[in-house]
N, C-alpha and C. Protein backbone atom coordinates (compact mmCIF):
# COMPACT_ATOMS: atom_id res chain seq x y z
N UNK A 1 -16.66 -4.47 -4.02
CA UNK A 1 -15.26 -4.15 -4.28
C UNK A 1 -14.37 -5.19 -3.61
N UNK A 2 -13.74 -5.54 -4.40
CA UNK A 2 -12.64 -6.44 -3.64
C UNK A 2 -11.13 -6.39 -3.87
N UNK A 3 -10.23 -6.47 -3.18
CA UNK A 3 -8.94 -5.99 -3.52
C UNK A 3 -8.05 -7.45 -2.83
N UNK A 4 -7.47 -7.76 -4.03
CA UNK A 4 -6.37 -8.88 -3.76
C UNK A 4 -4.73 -8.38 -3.92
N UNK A 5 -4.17 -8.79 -2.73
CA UNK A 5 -2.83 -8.05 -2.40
C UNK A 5 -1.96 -9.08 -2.95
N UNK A 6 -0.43 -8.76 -3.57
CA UNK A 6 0.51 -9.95 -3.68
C UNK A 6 2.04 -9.40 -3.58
N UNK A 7 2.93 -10.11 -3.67
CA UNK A 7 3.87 -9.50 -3.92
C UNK A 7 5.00 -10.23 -3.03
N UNK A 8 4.26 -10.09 -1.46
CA UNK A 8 4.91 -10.35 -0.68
C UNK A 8 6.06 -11.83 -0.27
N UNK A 9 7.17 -11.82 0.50
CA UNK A 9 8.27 -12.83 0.47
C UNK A 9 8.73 -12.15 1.60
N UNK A 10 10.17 -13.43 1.79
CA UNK A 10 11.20 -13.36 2.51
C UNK A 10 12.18 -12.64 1.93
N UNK A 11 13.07 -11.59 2.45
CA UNK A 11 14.32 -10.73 1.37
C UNK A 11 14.96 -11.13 2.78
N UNK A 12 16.21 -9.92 1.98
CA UNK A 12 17.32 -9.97 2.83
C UNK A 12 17.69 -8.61 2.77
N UNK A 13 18.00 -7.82 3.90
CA UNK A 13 17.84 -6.53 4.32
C UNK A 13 19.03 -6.04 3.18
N UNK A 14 17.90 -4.63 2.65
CA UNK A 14 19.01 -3.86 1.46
C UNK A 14 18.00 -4.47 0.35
N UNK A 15 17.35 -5.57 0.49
CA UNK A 15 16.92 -5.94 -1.28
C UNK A 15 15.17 -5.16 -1.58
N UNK A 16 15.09 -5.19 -2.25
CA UNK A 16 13.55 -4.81 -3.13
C UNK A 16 12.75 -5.92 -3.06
N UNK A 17 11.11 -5.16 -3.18
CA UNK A 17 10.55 -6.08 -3.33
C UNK A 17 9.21 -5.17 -3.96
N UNK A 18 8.32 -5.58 -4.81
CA UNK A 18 7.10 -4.77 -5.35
C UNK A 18 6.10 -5.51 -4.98
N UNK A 19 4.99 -4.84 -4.24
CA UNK A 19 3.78 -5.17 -3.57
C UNK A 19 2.80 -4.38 -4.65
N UNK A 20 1.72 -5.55 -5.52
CA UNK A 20 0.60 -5.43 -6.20
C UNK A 20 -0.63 -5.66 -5.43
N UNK A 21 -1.56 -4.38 -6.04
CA UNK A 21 -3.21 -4.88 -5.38
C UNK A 21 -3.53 -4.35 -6.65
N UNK A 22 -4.89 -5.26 -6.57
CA UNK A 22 -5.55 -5.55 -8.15
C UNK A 22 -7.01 -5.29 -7.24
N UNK A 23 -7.38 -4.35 -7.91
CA UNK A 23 -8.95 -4.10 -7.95
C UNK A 23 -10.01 -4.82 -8.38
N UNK A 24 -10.87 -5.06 -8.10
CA UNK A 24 -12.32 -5.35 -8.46
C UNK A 24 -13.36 -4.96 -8.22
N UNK A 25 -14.32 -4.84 -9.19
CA UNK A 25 -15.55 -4.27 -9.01
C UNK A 25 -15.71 -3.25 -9.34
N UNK A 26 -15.74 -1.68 -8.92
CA UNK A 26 -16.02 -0.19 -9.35
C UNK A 26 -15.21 0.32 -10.11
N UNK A 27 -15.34 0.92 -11.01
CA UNK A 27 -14.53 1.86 -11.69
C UNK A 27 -13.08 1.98 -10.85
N UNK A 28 -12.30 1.64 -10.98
CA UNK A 28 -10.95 1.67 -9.96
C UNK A 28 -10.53 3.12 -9.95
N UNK A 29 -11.08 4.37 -11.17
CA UNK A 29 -10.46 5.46 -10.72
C UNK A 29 -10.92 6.37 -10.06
N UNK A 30 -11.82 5.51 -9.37
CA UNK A 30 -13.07 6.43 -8.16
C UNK A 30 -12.17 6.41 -7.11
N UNK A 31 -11.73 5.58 -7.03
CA UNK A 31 -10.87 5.59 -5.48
C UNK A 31 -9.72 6.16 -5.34
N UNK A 32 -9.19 6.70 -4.08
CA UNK A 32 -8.27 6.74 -3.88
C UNK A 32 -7.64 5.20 -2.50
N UNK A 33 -6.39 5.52 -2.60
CA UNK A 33 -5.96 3.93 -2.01
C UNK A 33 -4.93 4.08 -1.05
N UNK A 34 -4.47 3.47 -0.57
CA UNK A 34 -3.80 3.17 0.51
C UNK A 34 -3.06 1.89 1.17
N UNK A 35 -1.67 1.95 1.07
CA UNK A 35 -0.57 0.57 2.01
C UNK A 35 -0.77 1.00 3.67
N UNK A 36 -0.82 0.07 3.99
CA UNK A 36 -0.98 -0.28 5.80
C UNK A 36 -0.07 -1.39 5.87
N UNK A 37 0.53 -1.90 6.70
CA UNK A 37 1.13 -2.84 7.42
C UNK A 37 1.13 -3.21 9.15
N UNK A 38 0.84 -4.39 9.23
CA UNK A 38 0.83 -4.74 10.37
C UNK A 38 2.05 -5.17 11.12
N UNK A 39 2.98 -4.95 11.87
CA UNK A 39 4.07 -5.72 12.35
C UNK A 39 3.43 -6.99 13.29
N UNK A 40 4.67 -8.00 13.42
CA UNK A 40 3.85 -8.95 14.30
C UNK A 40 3.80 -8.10 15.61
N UNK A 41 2.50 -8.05 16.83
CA UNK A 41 2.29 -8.14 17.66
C UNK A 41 2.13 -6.62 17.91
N UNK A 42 1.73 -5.61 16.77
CA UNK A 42 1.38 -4.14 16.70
C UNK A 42 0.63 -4.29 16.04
N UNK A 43 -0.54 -3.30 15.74
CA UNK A 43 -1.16 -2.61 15.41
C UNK A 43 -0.89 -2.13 14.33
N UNK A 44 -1.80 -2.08 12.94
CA UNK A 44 -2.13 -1.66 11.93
C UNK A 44 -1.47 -0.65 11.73
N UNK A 45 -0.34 0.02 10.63
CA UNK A 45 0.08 1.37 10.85
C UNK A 45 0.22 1.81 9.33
N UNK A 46 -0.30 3.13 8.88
CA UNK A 46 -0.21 3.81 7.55
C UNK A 46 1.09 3.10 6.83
N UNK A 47 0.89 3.22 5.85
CA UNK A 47 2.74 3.56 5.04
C UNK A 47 2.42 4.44 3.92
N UNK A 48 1.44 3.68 3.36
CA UNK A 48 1.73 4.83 2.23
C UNK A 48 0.53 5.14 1.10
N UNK A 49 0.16 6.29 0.26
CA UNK A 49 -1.27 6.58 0.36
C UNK A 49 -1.12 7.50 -1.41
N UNK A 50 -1.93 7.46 -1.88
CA UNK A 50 -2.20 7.84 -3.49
C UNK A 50 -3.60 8.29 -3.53
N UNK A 51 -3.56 9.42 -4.41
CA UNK A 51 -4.89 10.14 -4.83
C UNK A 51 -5.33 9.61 -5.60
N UNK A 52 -6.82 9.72 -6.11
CA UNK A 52 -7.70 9.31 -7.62
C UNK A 52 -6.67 9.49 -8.82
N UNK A 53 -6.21 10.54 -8.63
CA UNK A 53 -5.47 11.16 -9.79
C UNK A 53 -3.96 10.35 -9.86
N UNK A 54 -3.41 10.09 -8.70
CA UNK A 54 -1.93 9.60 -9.16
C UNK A 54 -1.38 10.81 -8.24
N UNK A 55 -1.80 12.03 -8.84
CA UNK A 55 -0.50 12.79 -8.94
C UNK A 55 -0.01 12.96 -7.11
N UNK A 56 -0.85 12.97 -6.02
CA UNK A 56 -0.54 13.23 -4.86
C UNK A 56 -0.79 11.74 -4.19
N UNK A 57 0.39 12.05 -3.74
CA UNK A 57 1.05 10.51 -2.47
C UNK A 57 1.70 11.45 -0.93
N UNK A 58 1.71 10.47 -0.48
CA UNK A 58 2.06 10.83 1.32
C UNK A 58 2.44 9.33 1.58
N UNK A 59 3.20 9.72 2.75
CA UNK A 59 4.28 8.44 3.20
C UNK A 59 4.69 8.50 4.26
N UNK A 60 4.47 7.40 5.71
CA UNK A 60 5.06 7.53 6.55
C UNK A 60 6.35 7.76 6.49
N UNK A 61 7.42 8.22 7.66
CA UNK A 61 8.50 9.39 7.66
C UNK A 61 9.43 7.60 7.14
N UNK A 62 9.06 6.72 8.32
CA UNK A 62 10.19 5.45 8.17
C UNK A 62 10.55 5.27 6.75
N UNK A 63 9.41 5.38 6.07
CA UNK A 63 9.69 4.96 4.34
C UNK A 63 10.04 5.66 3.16
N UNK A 64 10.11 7.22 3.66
CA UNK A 64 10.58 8.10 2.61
C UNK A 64 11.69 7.81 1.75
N UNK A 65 11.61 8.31 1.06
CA UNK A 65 13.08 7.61 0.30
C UNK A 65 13.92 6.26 -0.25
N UNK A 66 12.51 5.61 -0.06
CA UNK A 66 12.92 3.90 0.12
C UNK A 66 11.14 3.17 -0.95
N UNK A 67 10.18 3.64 -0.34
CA UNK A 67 8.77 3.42 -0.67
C UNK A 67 8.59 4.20 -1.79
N UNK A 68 7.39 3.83 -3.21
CA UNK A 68 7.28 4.62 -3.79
C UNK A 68 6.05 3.68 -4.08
N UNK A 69 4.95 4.28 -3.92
CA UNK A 69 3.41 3.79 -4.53
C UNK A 69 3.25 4.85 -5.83
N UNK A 70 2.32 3.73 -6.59
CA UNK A 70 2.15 4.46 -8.16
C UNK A 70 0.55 3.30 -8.55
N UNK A 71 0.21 4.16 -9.45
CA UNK A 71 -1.36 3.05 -9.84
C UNK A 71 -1.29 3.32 -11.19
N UNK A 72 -1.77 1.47 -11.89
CA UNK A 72 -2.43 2.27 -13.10
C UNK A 72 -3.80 1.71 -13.14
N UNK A 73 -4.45 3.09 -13.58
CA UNK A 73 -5.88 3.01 -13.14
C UNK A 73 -6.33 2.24 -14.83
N UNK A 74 -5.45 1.79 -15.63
CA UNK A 74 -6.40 0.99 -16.89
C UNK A 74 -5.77 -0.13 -16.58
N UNK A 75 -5.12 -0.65 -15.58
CA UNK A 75 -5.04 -2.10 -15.03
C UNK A 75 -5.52 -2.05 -13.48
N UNK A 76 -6.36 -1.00 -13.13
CA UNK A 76 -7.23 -1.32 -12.05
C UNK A 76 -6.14 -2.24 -10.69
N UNK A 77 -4.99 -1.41 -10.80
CA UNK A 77 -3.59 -1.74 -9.67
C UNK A 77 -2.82 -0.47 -9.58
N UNK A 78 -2.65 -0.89 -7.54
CA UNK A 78 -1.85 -0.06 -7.52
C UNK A 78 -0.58 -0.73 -6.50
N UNK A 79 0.52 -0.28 -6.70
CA UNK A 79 1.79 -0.85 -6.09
C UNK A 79 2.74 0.01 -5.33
N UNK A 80 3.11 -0.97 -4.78
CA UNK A 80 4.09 -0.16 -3.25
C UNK A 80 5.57 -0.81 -3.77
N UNK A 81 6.17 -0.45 -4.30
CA UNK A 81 7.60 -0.58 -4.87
C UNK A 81 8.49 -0.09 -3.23
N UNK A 82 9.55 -0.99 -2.63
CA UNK A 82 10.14 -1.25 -1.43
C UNK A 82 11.26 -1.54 -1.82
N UNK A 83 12.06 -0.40 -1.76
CA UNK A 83 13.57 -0.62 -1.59
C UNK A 83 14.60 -0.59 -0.62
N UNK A 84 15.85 -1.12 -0.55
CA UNK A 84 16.73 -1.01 0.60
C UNK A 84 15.94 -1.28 1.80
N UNK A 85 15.26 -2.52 1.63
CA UNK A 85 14.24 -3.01 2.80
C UNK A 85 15.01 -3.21 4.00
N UNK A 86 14.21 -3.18 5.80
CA UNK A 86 15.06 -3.10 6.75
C UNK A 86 14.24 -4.14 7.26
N UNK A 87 14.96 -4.69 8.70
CA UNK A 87 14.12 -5.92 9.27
C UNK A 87 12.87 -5.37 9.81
N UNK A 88 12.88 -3.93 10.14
CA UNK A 88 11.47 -3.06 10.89
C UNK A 88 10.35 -2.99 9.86
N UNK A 89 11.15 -3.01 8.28
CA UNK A 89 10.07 -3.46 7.57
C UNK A 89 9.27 -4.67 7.76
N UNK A 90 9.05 -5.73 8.10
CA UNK A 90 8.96 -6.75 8.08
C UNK A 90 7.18 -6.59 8.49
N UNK A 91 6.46 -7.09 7.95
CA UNK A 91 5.02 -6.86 8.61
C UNK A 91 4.04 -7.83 7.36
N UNK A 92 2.88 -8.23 7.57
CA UNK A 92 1.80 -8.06 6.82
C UNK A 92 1.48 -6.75 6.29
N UNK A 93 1.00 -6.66 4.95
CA UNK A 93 1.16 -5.67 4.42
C UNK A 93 -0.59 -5.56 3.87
N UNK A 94 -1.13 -4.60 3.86
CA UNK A 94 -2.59 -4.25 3.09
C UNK A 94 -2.40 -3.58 2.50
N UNK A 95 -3.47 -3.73 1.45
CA UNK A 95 -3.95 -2.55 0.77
C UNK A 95 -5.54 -2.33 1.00
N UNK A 96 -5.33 -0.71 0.34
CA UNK A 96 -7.32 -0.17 1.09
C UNK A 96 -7.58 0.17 -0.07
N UNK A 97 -8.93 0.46 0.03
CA UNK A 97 -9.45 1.84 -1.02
C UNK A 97 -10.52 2.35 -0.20
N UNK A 98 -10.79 3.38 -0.92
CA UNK A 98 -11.73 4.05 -0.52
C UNK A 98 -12.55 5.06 -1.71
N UNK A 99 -13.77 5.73 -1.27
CA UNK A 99 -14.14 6.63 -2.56
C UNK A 99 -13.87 7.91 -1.68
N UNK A 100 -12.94 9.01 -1.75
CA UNK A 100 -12.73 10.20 -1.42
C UNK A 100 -13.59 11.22 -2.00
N UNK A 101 -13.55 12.46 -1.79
CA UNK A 101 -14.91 13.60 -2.20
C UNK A 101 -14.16 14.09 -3.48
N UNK A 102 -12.34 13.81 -3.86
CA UNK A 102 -12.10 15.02 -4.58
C UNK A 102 -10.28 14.23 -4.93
N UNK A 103 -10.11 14.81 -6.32
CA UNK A 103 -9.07 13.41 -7.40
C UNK A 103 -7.96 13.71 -7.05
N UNK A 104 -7.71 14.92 -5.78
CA UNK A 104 -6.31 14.87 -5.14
C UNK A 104 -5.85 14.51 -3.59
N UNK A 105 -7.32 14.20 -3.17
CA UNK A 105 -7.27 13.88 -1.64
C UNK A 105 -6.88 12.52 -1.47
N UNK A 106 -5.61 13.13 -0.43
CA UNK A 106 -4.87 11.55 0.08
C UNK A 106 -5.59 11.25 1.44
N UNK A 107 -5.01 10.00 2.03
CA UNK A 107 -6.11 9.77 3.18
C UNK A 107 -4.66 8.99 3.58
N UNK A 108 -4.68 8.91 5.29
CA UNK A 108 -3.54 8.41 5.69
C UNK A 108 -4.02 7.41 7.18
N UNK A 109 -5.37 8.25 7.24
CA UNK A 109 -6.13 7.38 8.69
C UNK A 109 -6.69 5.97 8.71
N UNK A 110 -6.52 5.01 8.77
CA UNK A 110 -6.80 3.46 9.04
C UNK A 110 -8.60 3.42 8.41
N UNK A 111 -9.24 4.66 9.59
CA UNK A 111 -10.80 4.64 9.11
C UNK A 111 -11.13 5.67 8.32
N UNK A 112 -10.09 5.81 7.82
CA UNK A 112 -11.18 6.61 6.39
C UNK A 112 -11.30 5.31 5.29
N UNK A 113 -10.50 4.39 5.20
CA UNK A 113 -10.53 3.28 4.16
C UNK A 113 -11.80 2.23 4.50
N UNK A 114 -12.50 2.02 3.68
CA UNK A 114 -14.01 1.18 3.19
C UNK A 114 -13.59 -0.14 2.95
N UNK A 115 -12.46 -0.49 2.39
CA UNK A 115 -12.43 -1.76 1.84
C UNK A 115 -10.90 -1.90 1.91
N UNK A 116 -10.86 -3.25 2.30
CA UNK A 116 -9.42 -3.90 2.61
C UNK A 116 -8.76 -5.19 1.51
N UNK A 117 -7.88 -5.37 1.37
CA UNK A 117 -7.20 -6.61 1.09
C UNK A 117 -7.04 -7.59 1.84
N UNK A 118 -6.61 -9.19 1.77
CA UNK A 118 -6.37 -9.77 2.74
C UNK A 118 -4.86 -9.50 3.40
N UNK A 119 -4.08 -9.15 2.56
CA UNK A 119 -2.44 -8.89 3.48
C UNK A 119 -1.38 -10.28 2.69
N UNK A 120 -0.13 -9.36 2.52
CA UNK A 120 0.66 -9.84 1.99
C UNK A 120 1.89 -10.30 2.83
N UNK A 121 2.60 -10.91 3.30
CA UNK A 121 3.90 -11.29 4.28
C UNK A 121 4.70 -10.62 3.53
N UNK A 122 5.36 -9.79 4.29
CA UNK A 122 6.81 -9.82 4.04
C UNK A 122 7.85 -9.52 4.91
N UNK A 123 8.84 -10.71 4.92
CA UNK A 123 9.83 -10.89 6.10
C UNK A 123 11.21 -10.52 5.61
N UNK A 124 12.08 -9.52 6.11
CA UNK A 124 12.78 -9.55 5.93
C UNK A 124 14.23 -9.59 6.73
N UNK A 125 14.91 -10.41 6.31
CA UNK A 125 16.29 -11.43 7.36
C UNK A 125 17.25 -10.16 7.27
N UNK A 126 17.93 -9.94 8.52
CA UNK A 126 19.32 -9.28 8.72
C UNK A 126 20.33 -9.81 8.22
């Protein structure tokens, strides 16, 4: 399985930006998936998380209302759509997958995810 992340840039706080990961290898609708971001000089932290099915997502609290992940599982991608971006956004960004037991279970823990992306930049200026 391999997962290539993109999307990522420089904005300017308030603008959008859509973060793509493209699947490879397994059936992509075995998995369920998962955004992580790294800030510089922290630690790996959730953002945001999608079932097999689509229909159930979870979202750290910072990104409610702003973040919206969605997949389509017959283009084997799923995306983190980022609006009204802030400079605290600013991080390397991943994507995971994983194979979960069941097509509505979200996963939000760092180690429940099997497989990583390399990470996308995205900086964003005050």
């Amino acid at each position: 399985v391999q997962l290539q992340a993109s999307g990522g840039g420089l904005v300017q706080a308030g603008d959008s930006l859509r973060l793509t990961c493209l699947k490879r290898g397994m059936p992509y609708s075995g998995f369920a998936m998962g955004w992580f971001r790294q800030p510089p000089g922290k630690e790996r932290e959730f953002v945001a998380a999608i079932s097999r099915s689509g229909d159930n997502t979870h979202y750290t609290d910072s990104v409610k209302g702003r973040f919206t992940i969605f997949r389509d599982n017959a283009k084997n991608t799923v995306y983190l759509q980022m609006n009204s971006l802030k400079p605290d956004d600013a991080a390397v960004y991943y994507c995971a997958a994983t194979l979960p037991t069941g097509w509505t279970t979200v996963l939000t823990e760092r180690t429940s995810y099997s497989y990583w992306g390399q990470g996308t930049l995205v900086t964003v200026s005050s």
